[in-house]
C-alpha atoms as a PDB file:
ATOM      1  CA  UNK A   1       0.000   0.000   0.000  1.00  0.00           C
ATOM      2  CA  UNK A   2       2.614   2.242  -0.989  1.00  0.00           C
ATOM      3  CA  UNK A   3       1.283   5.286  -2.934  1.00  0.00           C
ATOM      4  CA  UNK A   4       3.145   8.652  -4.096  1.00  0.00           C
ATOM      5  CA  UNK A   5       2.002  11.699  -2.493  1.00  0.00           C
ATOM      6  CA  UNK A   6      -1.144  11.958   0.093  1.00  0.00           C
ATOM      7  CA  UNK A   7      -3.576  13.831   1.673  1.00  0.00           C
ATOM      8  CA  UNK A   8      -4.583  13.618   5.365  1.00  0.00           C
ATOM      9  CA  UNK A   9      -2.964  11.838   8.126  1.00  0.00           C
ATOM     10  CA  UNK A  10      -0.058   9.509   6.513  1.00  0.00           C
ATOM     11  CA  UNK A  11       3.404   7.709   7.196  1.00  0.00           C
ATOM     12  CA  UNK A  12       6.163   8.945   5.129  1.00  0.00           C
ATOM     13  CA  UNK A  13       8.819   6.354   5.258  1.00  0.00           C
ATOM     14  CA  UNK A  14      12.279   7.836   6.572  1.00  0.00           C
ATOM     15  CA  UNK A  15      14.432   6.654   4.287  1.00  0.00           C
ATOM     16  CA  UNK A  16      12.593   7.327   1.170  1.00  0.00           C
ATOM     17  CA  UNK A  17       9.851  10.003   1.215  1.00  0.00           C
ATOM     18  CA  UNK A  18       8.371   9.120  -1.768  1.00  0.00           C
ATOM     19  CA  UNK A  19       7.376   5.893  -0.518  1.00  0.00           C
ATOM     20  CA  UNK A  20       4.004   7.352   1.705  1.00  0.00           C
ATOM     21  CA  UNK A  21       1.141   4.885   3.596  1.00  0.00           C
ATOM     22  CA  UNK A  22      -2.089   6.365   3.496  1.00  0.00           C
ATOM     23  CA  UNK A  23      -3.981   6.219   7.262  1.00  0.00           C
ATOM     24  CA  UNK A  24      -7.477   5.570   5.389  1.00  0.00           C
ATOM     25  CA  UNK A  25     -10.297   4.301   7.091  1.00  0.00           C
ATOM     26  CA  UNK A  26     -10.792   3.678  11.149  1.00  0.00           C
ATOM     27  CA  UNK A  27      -7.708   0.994  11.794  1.00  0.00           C
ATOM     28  CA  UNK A  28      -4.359   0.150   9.967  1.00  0.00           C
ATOM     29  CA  UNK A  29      -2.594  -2.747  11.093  1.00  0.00           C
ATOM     30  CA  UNK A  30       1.040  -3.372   9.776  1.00  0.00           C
ATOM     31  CA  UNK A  31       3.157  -6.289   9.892  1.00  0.00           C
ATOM     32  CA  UNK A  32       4.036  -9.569   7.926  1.00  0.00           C
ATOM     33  CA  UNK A  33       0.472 -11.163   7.676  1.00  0.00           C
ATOM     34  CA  UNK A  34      -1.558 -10.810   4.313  1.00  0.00           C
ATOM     35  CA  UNK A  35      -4.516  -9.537   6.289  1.00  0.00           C
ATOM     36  CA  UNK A  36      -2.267  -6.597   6.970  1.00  0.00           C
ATOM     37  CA  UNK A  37      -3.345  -2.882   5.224  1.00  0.00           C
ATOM     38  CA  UNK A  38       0.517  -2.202   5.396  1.00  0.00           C
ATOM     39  CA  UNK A  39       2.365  -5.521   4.357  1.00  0.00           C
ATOM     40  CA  UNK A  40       6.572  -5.820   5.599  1.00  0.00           C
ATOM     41  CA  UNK A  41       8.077  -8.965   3.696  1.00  0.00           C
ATOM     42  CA  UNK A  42      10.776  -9.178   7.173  1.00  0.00           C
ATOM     43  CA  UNK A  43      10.745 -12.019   9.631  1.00  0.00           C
ATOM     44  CA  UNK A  44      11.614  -9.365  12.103  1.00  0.00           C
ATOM     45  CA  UNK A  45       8.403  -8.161  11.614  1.00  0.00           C
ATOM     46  CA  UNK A  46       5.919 -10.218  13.071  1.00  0.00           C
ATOM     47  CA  UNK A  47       2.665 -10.912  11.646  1.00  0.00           C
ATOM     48  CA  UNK A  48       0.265  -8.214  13.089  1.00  0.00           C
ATOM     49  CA  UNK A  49       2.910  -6.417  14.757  1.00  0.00           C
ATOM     50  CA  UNK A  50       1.056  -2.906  15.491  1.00  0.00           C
ATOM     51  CA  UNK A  51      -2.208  -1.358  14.188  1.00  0.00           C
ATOM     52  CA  UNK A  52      -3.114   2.650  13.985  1.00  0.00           C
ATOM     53  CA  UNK A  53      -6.795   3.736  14.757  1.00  0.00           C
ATOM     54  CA  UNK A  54      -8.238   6.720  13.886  1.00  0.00           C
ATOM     55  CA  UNK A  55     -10.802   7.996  17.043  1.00  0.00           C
ATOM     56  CA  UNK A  56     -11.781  11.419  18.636  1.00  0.00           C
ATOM     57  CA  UNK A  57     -10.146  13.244  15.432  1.00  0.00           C
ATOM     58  CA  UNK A  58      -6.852  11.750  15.573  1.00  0.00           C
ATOM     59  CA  UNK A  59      -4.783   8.950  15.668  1.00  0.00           C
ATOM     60  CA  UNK A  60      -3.437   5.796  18.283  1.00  0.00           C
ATOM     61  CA  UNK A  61      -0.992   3.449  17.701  1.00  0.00           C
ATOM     62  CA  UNK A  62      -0.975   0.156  19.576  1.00  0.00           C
ATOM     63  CA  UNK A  63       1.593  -2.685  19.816  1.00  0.00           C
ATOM     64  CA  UNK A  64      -0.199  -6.198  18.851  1.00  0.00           C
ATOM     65  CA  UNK A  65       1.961  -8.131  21.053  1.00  0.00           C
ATOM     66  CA  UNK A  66       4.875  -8.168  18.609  1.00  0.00           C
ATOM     67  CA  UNK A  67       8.129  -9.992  18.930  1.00  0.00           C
ATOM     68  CA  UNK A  68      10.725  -7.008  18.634  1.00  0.00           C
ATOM     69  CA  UNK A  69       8.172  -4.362  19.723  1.00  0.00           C
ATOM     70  CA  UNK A  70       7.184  -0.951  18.662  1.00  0.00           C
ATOM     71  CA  UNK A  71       8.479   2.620  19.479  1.00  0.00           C
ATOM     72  CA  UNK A  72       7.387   5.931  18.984  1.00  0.00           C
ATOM     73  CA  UNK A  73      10.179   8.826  18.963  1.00  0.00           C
ATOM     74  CA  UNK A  74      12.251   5.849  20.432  1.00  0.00           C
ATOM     75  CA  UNK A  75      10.180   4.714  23.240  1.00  0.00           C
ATOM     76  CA  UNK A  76       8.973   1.793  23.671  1.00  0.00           C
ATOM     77  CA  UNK A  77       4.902   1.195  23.243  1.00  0.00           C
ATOM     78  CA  UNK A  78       3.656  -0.141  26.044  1.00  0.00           C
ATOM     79  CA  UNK A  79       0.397  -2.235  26.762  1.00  0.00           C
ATOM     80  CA  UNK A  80      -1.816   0.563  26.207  1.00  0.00           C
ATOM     81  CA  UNK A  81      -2.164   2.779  22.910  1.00  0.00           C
ATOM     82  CA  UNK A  82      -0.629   5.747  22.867  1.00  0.00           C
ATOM     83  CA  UNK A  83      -1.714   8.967  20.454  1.00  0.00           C
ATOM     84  CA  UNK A  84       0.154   9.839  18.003  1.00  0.00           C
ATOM     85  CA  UNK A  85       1.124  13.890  17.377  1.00  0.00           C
ATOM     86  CA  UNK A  86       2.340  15.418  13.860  1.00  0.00           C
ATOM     87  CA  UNK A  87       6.036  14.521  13.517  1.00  0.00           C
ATOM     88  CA  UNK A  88       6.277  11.618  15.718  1.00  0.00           C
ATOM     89  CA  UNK A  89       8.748   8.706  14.319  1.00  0.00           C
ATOM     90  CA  UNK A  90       6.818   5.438  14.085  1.00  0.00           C
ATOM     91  CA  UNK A  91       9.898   2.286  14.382  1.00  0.00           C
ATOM     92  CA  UNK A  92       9.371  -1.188  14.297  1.00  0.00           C
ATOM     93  CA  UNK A  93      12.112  -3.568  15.801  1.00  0.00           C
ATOM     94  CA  UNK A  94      15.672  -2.489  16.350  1.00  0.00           C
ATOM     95  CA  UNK A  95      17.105   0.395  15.184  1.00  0.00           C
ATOM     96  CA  UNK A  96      16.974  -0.497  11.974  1.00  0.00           C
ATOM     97  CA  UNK A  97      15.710   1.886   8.959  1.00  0.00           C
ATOM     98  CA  UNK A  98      15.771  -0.682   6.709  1.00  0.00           C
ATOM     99  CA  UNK A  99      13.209  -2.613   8.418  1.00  0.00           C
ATOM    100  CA  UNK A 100      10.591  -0.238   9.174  1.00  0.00           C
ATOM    101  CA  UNK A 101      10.480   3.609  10.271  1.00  0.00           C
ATOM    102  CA  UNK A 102       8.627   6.131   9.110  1.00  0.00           C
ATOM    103  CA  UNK A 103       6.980  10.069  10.168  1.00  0.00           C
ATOM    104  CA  UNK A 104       3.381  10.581  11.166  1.00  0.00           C
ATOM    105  CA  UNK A 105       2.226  13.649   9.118  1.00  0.00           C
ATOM    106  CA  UNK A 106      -1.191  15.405   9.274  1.00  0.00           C
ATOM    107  CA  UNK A 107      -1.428  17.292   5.728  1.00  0.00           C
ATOM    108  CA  UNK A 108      -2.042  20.907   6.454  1.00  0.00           C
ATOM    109  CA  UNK A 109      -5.297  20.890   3.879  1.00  0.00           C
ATOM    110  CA  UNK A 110      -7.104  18.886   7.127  1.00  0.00           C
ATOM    111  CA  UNK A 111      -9.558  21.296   8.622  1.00  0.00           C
ATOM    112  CA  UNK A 112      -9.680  21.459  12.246  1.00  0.00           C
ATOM    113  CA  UNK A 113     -12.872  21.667  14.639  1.00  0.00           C
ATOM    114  CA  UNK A 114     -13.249  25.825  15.457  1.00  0.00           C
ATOM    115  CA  UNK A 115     -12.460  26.017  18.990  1.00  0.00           C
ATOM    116  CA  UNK A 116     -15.239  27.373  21.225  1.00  0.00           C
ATOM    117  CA  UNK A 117     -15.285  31.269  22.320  1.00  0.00           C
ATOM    118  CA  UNK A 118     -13.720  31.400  25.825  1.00  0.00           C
ATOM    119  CA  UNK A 119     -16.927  34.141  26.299  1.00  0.00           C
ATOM    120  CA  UNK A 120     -19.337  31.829  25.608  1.00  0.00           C
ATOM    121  CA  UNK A 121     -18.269  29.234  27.840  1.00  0.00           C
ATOM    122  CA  UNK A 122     -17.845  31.092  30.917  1.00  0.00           C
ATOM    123  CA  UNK A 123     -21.755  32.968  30.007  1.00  0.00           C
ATOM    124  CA  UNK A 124     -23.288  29.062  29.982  1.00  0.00           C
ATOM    125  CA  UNK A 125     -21.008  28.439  33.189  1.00  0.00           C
ATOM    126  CA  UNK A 126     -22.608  31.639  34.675  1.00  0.00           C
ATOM    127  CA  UNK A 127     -26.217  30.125  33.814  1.00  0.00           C
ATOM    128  CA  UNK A 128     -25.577  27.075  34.864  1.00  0.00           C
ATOM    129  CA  UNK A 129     -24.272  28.347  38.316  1.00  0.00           C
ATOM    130  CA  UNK A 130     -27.216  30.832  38.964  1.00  0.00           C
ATOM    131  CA  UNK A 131     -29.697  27.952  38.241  1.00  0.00           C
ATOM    132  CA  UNK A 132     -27.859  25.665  40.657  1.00  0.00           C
ATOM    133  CA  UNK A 133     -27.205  28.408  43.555  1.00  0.00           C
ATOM    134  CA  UNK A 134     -31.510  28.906  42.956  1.00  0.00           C
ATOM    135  CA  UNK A 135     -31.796  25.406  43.285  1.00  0.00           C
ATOM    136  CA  UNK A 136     -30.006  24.820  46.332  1.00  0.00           C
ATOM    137  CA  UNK A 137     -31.809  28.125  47.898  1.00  0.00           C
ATOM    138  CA  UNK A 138     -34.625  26.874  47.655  1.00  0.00           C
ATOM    139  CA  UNK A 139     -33.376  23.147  48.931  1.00  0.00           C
ATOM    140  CA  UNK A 140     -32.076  25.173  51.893  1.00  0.00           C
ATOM    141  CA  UNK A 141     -35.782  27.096  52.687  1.00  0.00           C
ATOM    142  CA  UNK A 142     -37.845  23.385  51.890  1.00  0.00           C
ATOM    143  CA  UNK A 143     -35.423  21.624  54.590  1.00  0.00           C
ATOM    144  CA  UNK A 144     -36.079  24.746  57.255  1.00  0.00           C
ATOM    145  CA  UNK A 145     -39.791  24.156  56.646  1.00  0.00           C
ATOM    146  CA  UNK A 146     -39.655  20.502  57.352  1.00  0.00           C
ATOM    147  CA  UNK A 147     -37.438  21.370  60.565  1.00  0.00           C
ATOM    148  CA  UNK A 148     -40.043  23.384  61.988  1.00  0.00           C
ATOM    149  CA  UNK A 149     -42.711  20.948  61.352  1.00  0.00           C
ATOM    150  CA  UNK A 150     -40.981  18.007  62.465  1.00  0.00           C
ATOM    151  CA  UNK A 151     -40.309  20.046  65.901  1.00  0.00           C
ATOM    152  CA  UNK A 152     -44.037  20.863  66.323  1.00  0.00           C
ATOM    153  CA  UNK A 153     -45.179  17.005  65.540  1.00  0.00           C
ATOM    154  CA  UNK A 154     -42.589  16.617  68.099  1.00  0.00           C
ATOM    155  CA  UNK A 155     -44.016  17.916  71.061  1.00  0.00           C
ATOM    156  CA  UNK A 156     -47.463  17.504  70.362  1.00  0.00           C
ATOM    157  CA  UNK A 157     -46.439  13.732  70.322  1.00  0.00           C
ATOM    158  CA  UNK A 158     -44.824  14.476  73.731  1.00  0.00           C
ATOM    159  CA  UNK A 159     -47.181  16.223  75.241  1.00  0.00           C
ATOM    160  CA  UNK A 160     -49.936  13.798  74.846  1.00  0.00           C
ATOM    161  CA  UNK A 161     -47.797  11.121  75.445  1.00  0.00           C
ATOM    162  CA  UNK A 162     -47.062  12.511  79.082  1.00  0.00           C
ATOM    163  CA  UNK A 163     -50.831  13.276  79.274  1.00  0.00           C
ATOM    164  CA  UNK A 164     -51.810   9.619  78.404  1.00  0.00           C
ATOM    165  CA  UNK A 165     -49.400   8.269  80.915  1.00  0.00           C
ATOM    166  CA  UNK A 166     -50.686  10.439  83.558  1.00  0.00           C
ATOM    167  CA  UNK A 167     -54.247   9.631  83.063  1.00  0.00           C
ATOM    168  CA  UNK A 168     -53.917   6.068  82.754  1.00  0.00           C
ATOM    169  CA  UNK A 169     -51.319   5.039  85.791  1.00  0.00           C
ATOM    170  CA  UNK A 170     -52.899   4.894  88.950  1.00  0.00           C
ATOM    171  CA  UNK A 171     -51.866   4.051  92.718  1.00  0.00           C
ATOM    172  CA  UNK A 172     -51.817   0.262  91.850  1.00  0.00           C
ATOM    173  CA  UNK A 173     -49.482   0.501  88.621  1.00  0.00           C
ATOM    174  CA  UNK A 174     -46.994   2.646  90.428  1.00  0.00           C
ATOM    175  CA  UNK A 175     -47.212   0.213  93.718  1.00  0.00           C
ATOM    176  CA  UNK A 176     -46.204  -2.483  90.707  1.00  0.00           C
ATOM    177  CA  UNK A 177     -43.800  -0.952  88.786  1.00  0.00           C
ATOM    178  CA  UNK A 178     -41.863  -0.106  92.560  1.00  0.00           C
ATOM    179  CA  UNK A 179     -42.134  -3.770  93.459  1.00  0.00           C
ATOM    180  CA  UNK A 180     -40.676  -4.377  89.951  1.00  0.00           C
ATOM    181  CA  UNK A 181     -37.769  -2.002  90.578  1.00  0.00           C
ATOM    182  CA  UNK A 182     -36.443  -3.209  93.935  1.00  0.00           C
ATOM    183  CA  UNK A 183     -36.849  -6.644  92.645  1.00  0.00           C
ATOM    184  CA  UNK A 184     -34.562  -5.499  89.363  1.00  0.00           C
ATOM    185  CA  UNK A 185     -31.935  -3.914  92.157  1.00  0.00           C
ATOM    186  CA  UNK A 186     -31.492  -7.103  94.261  1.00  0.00           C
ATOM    187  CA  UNK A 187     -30.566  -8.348  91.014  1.00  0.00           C
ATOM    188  CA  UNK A 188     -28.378  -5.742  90.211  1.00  0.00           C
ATOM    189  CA  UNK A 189     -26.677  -5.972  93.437  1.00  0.00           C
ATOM    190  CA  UNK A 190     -26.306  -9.793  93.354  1.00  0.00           C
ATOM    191  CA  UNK A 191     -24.742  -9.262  89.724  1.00  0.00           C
ATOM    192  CA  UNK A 192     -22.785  -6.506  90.699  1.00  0.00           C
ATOM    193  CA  UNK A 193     -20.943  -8.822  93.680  1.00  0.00           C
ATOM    194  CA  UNK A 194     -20.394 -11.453  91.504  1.00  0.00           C
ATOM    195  CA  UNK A 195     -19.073  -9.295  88.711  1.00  0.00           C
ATOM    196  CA  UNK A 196     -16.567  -8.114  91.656  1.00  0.00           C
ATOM    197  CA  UNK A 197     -15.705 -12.137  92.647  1.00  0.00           C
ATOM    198  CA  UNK A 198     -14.783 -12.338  89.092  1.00  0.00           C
ATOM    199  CA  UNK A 199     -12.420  -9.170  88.674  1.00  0.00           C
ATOM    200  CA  UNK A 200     -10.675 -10.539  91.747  1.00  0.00           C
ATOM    201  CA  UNK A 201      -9.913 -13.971  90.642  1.00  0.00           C
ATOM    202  CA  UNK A 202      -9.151 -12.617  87.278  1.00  0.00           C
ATOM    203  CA  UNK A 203      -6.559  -9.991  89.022  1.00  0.00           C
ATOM    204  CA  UNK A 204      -4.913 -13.023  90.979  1.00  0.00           C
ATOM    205  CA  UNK A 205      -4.894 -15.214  87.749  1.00  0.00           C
ATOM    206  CA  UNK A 206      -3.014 -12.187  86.176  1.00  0.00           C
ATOM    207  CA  UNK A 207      -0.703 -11.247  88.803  1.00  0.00           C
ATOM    208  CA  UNK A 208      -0.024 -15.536  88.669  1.00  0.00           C
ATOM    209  CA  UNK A 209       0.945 -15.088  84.792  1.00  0.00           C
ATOM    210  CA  UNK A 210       2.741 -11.911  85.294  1.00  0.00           C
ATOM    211  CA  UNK A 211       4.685 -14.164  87.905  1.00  0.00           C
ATOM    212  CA  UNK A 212       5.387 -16.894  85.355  1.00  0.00           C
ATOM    213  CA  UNK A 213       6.177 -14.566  83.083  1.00  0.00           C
ATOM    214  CA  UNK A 214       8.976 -12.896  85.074  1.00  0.00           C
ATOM    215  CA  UNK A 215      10.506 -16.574  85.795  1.00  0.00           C
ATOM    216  CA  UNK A 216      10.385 -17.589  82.173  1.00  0.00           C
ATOM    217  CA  UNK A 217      12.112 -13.986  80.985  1.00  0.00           C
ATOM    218  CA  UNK A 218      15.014 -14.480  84.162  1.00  0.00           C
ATOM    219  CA  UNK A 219      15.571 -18.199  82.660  1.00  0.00           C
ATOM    220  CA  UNK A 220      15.594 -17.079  79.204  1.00  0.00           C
ATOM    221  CA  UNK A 221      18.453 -14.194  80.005  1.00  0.00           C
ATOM    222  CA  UNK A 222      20.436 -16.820  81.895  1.00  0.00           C
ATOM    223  CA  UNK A 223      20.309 -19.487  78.985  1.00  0.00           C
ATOM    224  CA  UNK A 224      21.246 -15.971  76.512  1.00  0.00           C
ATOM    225  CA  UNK A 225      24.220 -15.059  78.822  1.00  0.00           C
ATOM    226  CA  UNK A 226      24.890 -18.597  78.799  1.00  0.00           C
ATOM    227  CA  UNK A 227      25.382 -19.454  75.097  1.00  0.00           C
ATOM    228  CA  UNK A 228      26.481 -16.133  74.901  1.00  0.00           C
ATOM    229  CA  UNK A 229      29.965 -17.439  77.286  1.00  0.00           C
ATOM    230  CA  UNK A 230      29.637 -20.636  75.146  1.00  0.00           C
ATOM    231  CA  UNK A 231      30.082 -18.764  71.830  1.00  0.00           C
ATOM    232  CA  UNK A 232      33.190 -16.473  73.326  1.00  0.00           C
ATOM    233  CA  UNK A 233      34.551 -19.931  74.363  1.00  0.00           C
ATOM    234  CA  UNK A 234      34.029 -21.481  70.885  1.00  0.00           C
ATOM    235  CA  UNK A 235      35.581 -18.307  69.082  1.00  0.00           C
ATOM    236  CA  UNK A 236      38.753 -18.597  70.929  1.00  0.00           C
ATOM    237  CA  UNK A 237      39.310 -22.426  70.500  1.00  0.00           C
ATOM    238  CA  UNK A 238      38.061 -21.778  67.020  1.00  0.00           C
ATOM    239  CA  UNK A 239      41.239 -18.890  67.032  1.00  0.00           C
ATOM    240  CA  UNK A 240      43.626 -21.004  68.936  1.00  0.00           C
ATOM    241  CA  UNK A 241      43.069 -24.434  66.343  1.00  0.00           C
ATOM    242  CA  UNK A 242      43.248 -21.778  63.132  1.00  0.00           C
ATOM    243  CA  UNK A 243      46.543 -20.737  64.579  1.00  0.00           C
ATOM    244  CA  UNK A 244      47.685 -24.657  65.656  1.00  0.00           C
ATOM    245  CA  UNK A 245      46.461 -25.253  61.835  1.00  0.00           C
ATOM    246  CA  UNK A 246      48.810 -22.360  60.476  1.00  0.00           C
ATOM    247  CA  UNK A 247      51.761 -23.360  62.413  1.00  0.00           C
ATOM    248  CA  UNK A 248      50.984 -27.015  60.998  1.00  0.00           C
ATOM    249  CA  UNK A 249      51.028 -26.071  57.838  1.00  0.00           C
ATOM    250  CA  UNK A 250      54.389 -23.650  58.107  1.00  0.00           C
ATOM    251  CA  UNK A 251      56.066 -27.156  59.367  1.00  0.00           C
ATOM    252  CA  UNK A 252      54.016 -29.298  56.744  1.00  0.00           C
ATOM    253  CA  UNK A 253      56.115 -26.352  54.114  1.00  0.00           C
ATOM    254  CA  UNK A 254      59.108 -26.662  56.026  1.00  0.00           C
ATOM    255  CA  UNK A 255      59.427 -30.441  55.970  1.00  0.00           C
ATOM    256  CA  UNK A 256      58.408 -30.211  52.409  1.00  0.00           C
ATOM    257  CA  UNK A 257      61.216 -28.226  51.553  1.00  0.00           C
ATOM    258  CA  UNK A 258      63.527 -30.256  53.451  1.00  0.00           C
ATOM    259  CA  UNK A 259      62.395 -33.413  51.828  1.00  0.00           C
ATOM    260  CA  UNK A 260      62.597 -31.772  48.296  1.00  0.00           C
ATOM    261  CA  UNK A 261      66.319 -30.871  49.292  1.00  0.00           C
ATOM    262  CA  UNK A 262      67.377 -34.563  50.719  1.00  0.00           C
ATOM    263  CA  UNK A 263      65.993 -35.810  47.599  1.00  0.00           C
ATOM    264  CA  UNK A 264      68.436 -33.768  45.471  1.00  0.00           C
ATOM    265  CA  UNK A 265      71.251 -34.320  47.466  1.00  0.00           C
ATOM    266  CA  UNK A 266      70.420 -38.393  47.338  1.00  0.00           C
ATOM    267  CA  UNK A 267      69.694 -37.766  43.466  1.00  0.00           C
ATOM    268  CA  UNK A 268      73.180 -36.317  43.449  1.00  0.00           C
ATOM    269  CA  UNK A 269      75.364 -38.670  45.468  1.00  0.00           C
ATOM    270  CA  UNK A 270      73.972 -41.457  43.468  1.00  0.00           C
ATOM    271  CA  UNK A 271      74.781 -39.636  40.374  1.00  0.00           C
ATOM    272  CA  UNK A 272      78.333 -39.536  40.999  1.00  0.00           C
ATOM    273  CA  UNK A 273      78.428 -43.356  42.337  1.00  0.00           C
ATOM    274  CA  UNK A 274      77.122 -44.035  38.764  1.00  0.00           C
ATOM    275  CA  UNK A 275      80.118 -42.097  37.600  1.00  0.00           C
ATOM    276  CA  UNK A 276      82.710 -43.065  39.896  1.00  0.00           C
ATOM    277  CA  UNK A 277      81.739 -46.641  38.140  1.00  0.00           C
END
């Protein structure tokens, strides 16, 4: 799909400008596949290795999960698409302009959206806020109107409550509802002393576990300062044998050397018996 000269958005390939892909239509996908708008004859390329869709007046580019990846003025394409802006370089693989790079272009004959008056916006913003500040005025004035009637419900609900109650009770209720209450405070009381046997055998069960407590943290620091001695013990044996080793080994040379030396002088007195001969 290589055409010479274009209109619109378009890839102009680096290397040879003449050589222009036309972003037609909603998607492009390029790469090695023969379902691909823009076909690469490269095994580098993989076979849908990226694909360019046109949305919201301009353009994304999108890596299909390719093998050597796509970049965009260099960097990399992540897992999301990423727009594209006039002059960006579009590379496929390495860096390699032989395999694929070329320049997004938007042709200067596209005709942009007219950009809304700055005047008109903030007039519609200053409609919009007069009609909500009205709104919530008059929010404000309904929820003081249902305040004061929800205070006067409220004590004419009280009052006759108090006036049923007082009409109603009579010497026998109230000699009841006493009975009831003492009644409810011998309970209380009883509950109340056993609530107080319970915090006291709780507080001796505690101050028993605080006691354990203490013993097991004193045994604990004696067994620490114990292997503690233990390990200074083991680090100076461990010195003393490193040094017993060193000094074994210094004789182990020595003897080594003297061996190597008896050795010549045998290999030399038996030399000149073979001579003397």
């Amino acid at each position: 799909m290589w055409l010479n000269g274009a209109v619109g958005a378009r890839l102009v390939w680096m290397r040879d400008p003449s050589k222009v892909v036309e972003l037609s239509g909603r998607a492009v996908v390029i790469g090695r596949g023969a379902e691909c708008e823009v076909r690469i004859a490269d095994d580098r390329v993989s076979t849908r290795h990226c694909k360019l869709v046109a949305q919201d007046g301009g353009w994304t580019i999108e890596d299909l999960k390719s093998t050597n990846r796509t970049f965009v003025n260099n960097e990399l394409v992540g897992e999301r698409p990423r727009w594209l802006a006039p002059g960006d370089t579009v590379r496929l693989g390495a860096l390699d302009a032989t395999l694929f790079e070329a320049r997004f272009v938007v042709s200067e004959r596209a005709e942009a959206l007219p950009a809304p008056r700055v005047e008109d916006e903030a007039v519609g913003l200053r409609k919009r806020v007069s009609e909500l500040q009205a709104a919530l005025a008059e929010r404000n004035a309904e929820i003081v109107r249902m305040g004061v009637l929800y205070r006067a419900l409220q004590a004419q609900v009280s009052g006759q409550a108090a006036a049923s109650v007082t009409a109603e009770r009579t010497g026998a209720d109230l000699a009841r509802d006493l009975a009831e209450l003492r009644d409810d405070l011998k309970q209380l009381r009883a509950e109340h002393a056993g609530c107080r046997d319970a915090e006291e055998r709780a507080r001796r069960k505690m101050a028993d576990l605080e006691a354990q407590l203490e013993a097991r943290e004193r045994k604990a620091r004696r067994e620490l300062n114990d292997a503690s001695l233990q390990t200074k013990e083991l680090g100076a044996k461990l010195g003393f044998v490193t040094s017993e080793l060193a000094v074994a080994r210094d004789a182990l040379a020595t003897a080594t050397a003297n061996l190597r030396t008896l050795k010549d002088a045998y290999d030399d007195v038996l030399a000149r018996l073979e001579g003397g001969r």
